[in-house]
PDB file of N, CA and C in Angstrom:
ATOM      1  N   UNK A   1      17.378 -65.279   7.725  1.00  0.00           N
ATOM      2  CA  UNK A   1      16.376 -66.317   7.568  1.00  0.00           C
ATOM      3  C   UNK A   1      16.265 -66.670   6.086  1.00  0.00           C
ATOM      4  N   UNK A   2      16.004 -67.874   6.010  1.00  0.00           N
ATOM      5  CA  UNK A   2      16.609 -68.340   4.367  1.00  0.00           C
ATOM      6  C   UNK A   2      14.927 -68.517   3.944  1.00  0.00           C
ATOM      7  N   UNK A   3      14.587 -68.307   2.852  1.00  0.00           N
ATOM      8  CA  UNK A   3      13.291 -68.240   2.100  1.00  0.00           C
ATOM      9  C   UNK A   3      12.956 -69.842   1.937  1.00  0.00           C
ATOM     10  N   UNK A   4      11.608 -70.459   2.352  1.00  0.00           N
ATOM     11  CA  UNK A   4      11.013 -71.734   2.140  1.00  0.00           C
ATOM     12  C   UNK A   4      10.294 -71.762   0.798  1.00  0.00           C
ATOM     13  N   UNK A   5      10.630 -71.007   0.036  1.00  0.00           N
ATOM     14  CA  UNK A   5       9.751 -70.641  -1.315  1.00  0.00           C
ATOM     15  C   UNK A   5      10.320 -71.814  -2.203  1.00  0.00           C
ATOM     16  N   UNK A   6      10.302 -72.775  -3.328  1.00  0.00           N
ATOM     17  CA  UNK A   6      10.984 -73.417  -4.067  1.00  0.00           C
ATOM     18  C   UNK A   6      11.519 -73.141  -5.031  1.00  0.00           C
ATOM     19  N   UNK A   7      12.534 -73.109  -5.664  1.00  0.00           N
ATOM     20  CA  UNK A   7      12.815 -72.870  -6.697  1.00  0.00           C
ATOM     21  C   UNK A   7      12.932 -73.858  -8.156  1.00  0.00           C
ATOM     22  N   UNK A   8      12.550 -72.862  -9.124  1.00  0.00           N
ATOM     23  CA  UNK A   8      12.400 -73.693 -10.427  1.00  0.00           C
ATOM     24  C   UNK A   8      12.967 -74.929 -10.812  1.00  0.00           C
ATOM     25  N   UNK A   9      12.537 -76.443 -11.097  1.00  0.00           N
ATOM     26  CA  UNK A   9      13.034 -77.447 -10.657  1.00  0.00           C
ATOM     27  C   UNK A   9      12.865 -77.974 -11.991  1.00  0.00           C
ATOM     28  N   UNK A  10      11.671 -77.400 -13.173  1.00  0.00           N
ATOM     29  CA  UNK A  10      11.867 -77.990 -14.375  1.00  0.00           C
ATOM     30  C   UNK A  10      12.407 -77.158 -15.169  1.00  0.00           C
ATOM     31  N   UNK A  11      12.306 -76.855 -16.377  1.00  0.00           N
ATOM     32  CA  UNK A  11      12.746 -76.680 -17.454  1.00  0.00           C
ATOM     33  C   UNK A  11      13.359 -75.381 -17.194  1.00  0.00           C
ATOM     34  N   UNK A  12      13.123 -74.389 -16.473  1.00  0.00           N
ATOM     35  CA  UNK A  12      13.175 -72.871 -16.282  1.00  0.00           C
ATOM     36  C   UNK A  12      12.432 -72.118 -16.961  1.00  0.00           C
ATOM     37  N   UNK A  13      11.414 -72.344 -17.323  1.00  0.00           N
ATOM     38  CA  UNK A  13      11.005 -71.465 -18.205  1.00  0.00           C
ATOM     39  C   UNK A  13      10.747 -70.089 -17.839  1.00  0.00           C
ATOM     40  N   UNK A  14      10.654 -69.896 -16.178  1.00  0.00           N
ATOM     41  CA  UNK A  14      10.466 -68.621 -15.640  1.00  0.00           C
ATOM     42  C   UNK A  14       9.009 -68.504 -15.631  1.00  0.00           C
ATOM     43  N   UNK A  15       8.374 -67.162 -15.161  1.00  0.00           N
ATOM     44  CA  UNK A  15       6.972 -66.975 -14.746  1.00  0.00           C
ATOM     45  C   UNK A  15       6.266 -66.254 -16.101  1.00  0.00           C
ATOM     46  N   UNK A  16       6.006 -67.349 -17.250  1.00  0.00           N
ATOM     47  CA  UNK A  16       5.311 -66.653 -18.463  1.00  0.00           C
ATOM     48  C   UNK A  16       3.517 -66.504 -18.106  1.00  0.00           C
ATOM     49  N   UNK A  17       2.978 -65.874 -18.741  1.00  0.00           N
ATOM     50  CA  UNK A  17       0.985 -66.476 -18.258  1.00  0.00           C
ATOM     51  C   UNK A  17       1.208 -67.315 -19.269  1.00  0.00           C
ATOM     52  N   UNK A  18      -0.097 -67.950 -18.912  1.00  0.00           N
ATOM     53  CA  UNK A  18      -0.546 -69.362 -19.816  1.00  0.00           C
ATOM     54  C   UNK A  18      -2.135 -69.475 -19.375  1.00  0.00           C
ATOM     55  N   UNK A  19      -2.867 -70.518 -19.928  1.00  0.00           N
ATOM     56  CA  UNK A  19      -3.928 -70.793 -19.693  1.00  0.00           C
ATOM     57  C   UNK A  19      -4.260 -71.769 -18.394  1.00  0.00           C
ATOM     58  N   UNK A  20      -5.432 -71.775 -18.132  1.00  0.00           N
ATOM     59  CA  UNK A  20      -5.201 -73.403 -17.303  1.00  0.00           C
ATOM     60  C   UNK A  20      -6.736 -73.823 -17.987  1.00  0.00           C
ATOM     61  N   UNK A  21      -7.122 -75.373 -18.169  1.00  0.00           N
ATOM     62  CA  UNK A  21      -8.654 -75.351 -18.783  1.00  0.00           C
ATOM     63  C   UNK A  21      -8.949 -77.035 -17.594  1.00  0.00           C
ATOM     64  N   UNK A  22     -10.267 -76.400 -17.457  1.00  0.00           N
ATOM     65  CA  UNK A  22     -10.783 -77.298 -16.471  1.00  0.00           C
ATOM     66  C   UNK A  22     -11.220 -77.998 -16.275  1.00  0.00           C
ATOM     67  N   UNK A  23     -11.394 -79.339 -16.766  1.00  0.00           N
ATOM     68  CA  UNK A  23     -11.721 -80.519 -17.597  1.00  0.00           C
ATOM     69  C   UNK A  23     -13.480 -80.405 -17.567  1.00  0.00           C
ATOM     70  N   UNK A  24     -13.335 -80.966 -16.108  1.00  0.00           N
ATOM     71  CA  UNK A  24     -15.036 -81.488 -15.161  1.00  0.00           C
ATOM     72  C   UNK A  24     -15.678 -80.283 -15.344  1.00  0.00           C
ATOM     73  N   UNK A  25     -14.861 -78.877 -15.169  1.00  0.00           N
ATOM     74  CA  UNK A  25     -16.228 -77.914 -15.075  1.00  0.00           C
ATOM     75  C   UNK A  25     -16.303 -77.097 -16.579  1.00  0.00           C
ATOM     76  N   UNK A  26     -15.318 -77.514 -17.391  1.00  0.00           N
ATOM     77  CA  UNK A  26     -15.536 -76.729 -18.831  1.00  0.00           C
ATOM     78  C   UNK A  26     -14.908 -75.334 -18.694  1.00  0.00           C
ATOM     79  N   UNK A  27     -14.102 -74.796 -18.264  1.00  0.00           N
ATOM     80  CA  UNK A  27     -13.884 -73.385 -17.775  1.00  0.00           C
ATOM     81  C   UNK A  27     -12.466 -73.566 -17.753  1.00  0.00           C
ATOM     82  N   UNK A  28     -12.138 -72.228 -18.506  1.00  0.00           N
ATOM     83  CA  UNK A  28     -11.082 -71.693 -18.785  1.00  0.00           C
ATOM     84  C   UNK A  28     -10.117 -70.658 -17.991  1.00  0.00           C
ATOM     85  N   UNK A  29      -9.311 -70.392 -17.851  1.00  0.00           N
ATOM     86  CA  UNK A  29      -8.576 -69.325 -16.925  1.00  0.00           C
ATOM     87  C   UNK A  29      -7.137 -68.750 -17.401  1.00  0.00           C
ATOM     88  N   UNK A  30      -6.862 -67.806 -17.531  1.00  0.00           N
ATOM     89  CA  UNK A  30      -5.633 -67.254 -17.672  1.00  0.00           C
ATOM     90  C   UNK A  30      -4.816 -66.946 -16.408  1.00  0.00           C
ATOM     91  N   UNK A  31      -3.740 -67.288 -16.163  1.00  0.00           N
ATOM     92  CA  UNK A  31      -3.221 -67.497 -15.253  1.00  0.00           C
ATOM     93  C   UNK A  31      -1.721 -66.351 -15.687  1.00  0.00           C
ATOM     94  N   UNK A  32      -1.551 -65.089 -15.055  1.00  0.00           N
ATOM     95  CA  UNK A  32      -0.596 -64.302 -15.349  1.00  0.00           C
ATOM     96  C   UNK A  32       0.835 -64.777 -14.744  1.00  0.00           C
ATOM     97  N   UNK A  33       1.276 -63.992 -15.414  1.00  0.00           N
ATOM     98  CA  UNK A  33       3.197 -64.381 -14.391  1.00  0.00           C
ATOM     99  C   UNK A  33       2.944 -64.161 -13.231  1.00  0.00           C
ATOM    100  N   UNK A  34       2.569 -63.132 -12.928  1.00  0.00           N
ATOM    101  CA  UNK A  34       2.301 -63.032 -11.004  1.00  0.00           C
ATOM    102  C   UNK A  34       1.678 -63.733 -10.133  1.00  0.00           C
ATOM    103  N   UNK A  35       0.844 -64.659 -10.791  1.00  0.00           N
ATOM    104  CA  UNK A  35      -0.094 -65.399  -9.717  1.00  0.00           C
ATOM    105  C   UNK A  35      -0.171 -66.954 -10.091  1.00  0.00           C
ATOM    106  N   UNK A  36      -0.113 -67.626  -9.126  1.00  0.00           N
ATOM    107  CA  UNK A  36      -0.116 -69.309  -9.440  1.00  0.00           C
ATOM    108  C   UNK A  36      -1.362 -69.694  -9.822  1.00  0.00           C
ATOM    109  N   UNK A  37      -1.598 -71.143  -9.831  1.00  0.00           N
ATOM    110  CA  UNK A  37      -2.799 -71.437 -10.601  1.00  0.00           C
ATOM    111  C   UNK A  37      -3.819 -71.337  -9.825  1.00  0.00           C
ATOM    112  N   UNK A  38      -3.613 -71.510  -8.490  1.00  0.00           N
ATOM    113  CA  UNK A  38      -4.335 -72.022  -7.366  1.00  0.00           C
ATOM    114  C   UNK A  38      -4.836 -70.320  -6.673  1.00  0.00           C
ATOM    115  N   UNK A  39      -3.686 -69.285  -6.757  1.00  0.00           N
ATOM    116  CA  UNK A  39      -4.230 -68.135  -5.924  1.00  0.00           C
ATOM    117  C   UNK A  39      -5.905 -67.788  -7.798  1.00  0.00           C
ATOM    118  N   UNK A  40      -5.174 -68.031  -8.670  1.00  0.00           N
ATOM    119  CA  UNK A  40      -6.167 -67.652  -9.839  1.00  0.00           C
ATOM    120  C   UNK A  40      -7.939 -68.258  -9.369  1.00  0.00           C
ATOM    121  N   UNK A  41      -7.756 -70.015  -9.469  1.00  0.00           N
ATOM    122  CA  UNK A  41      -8.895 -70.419  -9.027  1.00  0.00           C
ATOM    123  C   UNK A  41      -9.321 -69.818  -7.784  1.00  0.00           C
ATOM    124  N   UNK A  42      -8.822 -69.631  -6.730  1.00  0.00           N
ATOM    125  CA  UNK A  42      -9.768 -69.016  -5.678  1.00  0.00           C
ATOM    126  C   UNK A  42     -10.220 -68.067  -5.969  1.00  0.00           C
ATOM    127  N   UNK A  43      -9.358 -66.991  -6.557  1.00  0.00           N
ATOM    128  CA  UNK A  43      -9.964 -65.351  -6.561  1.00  0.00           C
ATOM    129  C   UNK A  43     -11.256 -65.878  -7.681  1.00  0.00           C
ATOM    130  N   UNK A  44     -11.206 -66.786  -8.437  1.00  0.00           N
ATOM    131  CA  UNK A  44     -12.167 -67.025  -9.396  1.00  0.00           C
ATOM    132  C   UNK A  44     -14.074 -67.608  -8.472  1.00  0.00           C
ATOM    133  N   UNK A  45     -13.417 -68.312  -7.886  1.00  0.00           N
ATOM    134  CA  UNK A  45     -14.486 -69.233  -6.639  1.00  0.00           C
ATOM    135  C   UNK A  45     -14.551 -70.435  -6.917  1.00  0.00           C
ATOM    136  N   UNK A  46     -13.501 -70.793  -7.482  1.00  0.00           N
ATOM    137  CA  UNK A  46     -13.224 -72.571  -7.448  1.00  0.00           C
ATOM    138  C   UNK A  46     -13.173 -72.868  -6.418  1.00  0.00           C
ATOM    139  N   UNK A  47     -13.334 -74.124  -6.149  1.00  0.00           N
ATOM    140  CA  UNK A  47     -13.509 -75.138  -4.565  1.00  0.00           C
ATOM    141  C   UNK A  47     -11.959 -75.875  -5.135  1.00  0.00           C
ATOM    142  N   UNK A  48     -11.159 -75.223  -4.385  1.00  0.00           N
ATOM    143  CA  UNK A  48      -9.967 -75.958  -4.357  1.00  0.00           C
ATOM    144  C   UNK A  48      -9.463 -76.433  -3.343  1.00  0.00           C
ATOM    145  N   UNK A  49      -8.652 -77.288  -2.483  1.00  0.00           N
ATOM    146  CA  UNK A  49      -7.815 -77.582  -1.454  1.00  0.00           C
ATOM    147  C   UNK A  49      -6.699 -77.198  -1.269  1.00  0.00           C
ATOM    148  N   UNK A  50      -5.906 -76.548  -0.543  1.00  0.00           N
ATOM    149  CA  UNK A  50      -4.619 -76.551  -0.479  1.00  0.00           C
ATOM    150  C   UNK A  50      -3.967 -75.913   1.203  1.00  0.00           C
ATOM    151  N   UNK A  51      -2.807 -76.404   1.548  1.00  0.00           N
ATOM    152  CA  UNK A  51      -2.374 -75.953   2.707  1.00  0.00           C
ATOM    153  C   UNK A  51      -1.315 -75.084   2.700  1.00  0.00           C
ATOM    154  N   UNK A  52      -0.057 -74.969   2.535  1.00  0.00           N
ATOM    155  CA  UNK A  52       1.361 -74.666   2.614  1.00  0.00           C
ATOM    156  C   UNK A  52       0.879 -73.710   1.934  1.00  0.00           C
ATOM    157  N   UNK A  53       0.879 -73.266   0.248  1.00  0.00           N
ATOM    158  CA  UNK A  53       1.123 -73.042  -0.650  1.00  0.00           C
ATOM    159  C   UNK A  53       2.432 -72.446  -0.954  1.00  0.00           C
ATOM    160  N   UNK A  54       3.093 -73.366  -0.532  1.00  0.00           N
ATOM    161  CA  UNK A  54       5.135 -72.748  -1.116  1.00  0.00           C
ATOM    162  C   UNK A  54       5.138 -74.756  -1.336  1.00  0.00           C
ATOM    163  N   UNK A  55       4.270 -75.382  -1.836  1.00  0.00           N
ATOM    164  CA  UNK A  55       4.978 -76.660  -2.828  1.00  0.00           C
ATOM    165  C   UNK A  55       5.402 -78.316  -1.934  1.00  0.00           C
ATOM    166  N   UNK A  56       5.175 -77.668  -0.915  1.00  0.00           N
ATOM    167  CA  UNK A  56       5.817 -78.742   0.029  1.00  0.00           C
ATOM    168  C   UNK A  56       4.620 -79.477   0.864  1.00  0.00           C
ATOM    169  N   UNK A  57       3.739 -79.750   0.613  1.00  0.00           N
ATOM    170  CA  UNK A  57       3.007 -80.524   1.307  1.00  0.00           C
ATOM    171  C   UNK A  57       2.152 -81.683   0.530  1.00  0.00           C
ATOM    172  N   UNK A  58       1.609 -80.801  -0.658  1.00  0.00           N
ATOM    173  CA  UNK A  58       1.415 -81.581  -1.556  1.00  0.00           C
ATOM    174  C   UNK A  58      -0.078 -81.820  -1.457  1.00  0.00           C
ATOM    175  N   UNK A  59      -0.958 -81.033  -0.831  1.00  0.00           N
ATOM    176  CA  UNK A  59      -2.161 -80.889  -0.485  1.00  0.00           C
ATOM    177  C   UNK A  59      -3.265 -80.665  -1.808  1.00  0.00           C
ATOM    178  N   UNK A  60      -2.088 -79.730  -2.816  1.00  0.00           N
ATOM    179  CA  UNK A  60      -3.067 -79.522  -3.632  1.00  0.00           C
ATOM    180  C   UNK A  60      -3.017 -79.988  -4.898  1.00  0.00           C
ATOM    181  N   UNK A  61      -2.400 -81.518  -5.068  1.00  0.00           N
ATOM    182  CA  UNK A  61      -1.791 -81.929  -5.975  1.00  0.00           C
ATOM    183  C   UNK A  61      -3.188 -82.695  -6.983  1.00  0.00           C
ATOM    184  N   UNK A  62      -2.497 -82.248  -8.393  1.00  0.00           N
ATOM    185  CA  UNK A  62      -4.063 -82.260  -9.328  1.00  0.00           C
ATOM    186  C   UNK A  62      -3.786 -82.951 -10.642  1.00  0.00           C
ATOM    187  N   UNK A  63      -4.606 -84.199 -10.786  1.00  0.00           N
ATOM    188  CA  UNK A  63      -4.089 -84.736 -12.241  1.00  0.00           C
ATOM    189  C   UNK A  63      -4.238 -83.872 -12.783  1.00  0.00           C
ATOM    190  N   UNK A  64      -2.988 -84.145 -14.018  1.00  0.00           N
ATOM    191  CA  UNK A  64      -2.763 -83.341 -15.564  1.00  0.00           C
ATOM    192  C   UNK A  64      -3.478 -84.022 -16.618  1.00  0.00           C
ATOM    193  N   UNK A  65      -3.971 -83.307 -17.361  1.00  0.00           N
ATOM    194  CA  UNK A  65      -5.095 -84.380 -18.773  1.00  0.00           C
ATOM    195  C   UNK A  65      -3.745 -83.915 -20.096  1.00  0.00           C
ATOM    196  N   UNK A  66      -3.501 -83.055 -20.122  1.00  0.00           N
ATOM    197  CA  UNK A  66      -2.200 -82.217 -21.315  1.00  0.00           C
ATOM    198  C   UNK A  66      -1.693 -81.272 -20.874  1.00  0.00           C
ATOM    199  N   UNK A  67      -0.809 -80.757 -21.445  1.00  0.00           N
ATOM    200  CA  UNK A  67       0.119 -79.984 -20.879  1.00  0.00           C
ATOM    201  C   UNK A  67       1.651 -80.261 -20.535  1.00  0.00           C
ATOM    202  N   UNK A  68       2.454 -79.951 -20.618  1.00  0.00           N
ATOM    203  CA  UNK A  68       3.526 -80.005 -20.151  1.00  0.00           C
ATOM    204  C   UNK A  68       3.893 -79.076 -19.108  1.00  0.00           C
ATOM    205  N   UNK A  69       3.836 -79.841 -17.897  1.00  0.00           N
ATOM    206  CA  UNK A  69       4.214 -78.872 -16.239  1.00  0.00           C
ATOM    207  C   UNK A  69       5.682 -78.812 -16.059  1.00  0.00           C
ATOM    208  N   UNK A  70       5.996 -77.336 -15.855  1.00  0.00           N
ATOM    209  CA  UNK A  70       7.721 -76.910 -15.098  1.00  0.00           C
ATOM    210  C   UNK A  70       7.085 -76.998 -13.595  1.00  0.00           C
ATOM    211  N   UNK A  71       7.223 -77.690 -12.786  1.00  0.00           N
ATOM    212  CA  UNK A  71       7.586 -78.662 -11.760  1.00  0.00           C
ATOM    213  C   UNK A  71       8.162 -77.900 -10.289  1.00  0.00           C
ATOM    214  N   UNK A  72       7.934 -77.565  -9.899  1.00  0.00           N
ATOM    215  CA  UNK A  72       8.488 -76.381  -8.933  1.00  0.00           C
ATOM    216  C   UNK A  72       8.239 -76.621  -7.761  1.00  0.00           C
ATOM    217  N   UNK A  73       7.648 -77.728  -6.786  1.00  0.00           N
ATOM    218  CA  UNK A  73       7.696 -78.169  -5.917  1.00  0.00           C
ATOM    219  C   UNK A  73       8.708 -78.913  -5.233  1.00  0.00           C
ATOM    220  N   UNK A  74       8.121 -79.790  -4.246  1.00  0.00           N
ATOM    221  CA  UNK A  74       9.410 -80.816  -3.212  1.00  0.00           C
ATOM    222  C   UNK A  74       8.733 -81.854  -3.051  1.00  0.00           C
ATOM    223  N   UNK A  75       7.610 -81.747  -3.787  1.00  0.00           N
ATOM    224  CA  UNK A  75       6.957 -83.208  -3.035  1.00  0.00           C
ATOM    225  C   UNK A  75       6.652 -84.784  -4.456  1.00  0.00           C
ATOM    226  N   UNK A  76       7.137 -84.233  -5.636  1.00  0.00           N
ATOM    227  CA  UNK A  76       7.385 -84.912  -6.381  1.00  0.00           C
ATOM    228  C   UNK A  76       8.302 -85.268  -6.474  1.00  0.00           C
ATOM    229  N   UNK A  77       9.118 -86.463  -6.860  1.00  0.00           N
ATOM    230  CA  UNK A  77      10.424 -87.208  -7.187  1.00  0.00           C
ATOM    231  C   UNK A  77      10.605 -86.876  -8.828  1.00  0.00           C
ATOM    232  N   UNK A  78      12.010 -87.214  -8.901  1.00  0.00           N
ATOM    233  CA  UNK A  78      11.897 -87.243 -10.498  1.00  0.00           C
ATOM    234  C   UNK A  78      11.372 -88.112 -11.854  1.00  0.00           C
ATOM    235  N   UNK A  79      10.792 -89.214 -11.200  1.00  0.00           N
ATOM    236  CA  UNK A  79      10.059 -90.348 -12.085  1.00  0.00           C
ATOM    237  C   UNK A  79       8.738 -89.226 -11.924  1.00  0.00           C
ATOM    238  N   UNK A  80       8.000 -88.813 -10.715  1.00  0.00           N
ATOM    239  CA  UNK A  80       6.923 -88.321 -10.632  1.00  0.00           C
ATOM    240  C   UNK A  80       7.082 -87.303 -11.504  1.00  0.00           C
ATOM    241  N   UNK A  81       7.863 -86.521 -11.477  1.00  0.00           N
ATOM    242  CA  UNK A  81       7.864 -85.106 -12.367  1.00  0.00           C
ATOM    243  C   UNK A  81       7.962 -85.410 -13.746  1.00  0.00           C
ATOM    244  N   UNK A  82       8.846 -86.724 -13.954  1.00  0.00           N
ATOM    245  CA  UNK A  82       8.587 -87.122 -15.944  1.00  0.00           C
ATOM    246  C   UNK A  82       7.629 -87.810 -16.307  1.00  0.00           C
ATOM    247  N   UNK A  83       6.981 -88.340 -15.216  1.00  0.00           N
ATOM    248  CA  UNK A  83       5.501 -89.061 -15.798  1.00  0.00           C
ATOM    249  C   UNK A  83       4.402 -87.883 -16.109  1.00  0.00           C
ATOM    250  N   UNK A  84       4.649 -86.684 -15.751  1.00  0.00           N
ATOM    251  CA  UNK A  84       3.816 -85.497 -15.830  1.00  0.00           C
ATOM    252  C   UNK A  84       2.223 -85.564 -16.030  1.00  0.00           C
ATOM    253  N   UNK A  85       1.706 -86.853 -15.079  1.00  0.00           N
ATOM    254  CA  UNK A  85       0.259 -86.799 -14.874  1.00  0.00           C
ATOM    255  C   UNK A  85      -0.281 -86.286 -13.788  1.00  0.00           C
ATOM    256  N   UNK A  86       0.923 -85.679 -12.821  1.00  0.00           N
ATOM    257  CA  UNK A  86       0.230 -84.610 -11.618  1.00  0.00           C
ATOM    258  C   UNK A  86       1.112 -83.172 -11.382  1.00  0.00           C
ATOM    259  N   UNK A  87       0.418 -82.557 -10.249  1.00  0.00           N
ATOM    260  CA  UNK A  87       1.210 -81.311 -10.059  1.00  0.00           C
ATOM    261  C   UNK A  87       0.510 -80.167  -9.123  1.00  0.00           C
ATOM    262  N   UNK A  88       1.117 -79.926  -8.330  1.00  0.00           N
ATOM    263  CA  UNK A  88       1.087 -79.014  -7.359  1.00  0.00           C
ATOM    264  C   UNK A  88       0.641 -77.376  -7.875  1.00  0.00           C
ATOM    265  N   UNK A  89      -0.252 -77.445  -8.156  1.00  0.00           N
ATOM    266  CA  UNK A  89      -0.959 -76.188  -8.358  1.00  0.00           C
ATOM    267  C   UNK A  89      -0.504 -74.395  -7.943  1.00  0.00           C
ATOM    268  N   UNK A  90      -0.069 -75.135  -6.354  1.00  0.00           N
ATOM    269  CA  UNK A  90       0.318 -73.453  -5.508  1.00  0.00           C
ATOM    270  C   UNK A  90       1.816 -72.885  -6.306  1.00  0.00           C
ATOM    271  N   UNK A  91       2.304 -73.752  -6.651  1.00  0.00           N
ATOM    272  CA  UNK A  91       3.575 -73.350  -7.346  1.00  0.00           C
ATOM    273  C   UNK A  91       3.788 -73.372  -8.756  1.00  0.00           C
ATOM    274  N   UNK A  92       3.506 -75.147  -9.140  1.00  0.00           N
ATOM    275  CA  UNK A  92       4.390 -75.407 -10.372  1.00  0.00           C
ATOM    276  C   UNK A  92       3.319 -74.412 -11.708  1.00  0.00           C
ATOM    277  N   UNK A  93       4.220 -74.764 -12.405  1.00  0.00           N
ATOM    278  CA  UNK A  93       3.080 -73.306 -13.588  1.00  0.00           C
ATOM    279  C   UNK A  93       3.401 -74.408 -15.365  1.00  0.00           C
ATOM    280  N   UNK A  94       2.983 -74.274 -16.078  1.00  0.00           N
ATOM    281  CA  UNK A  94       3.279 -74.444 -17.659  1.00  0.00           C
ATOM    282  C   UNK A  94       4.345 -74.472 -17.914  1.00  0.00           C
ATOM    283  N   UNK A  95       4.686 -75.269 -18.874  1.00  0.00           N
ATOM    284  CA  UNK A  95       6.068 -75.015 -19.723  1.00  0.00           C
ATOM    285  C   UNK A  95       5.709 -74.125 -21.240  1.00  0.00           C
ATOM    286  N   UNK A  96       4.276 -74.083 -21.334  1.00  0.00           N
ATOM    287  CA  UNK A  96       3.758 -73.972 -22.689  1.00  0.00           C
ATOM    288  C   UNK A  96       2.720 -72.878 -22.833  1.00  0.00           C
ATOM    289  N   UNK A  97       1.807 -72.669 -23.696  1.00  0.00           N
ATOM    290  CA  UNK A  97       0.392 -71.830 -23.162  1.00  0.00           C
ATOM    291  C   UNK A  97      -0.645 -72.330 -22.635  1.00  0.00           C
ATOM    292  N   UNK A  98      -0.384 -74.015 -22.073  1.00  0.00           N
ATOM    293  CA  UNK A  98      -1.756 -73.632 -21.635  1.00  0.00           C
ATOM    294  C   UNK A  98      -2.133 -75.223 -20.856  1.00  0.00           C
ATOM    295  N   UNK A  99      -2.278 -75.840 -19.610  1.00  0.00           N
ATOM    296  CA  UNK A  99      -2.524 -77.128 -19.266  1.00  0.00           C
ATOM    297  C   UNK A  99      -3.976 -77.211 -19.158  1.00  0.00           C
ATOM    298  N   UNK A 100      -3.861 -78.487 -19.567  1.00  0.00           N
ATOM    299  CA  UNK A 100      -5.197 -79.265 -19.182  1.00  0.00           C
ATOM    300  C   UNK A 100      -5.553 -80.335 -18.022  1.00  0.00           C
ATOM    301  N   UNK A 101      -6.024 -79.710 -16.916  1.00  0.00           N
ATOM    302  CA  UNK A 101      -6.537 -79.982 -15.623  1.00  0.00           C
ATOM    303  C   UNK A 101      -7.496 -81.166 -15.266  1.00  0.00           C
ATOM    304  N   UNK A 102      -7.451 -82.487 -14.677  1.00  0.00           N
ATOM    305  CA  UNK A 102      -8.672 -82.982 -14.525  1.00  0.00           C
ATOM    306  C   UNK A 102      -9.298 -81.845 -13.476  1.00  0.00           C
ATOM    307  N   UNK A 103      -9.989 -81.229 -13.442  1.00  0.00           N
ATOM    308  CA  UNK A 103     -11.126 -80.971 -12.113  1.00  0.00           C
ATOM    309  C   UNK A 103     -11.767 -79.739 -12.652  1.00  0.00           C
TER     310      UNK A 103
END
């Protein structure tokens, strides 16, 4: 059985931590190599949305305010992934230390 997980689709940067900062609610988060942005906000008690979480549905897709996103989903195209004003939370992660989130 072949894995539905996605694999790294931008830059490669691999699973570094980084920050994530939260525009609307002012709140900050460190987000480790082991955990996506989205398992972080829940364990935190953010009100987030999401379904799949392996990248492919696109449920939990979240404007970017800054940041540069490595891209790790299926549900963006490649114009979508270089305009880098959204991004799939359950997967894609930073290229850098640290994005800036509308929500």
């Amino acid at each position: 059985m072949s894995s539905t997980k996605p694999e790294t689709t931008g830059n490669g940067t691999g699973n570094k931590p980084f920050s994530v900062y939260l525009a609307l609610s002012e709140k900050e988060y460190e987000v480790p190599a082991d955990k996506s942005i989205l398992k972080v906000l829940e364990e935190a008690g953010e009100s987030v949305i999401s379904s799949c979480q392996e990248g492919t549905c696109g449920t939990c897709e979240t404007p970017v305010l800054s940041g540069t996103v490595d891209h790790r989903c299926r549900v963006l195209d490649d114009e979508e992934r270089e305009a880098n004003d959204t991004m799939m939370i359950c997967v894609s992660r930073a290229c850098g230390n640290r994005l800036e989130l509308d929500m």
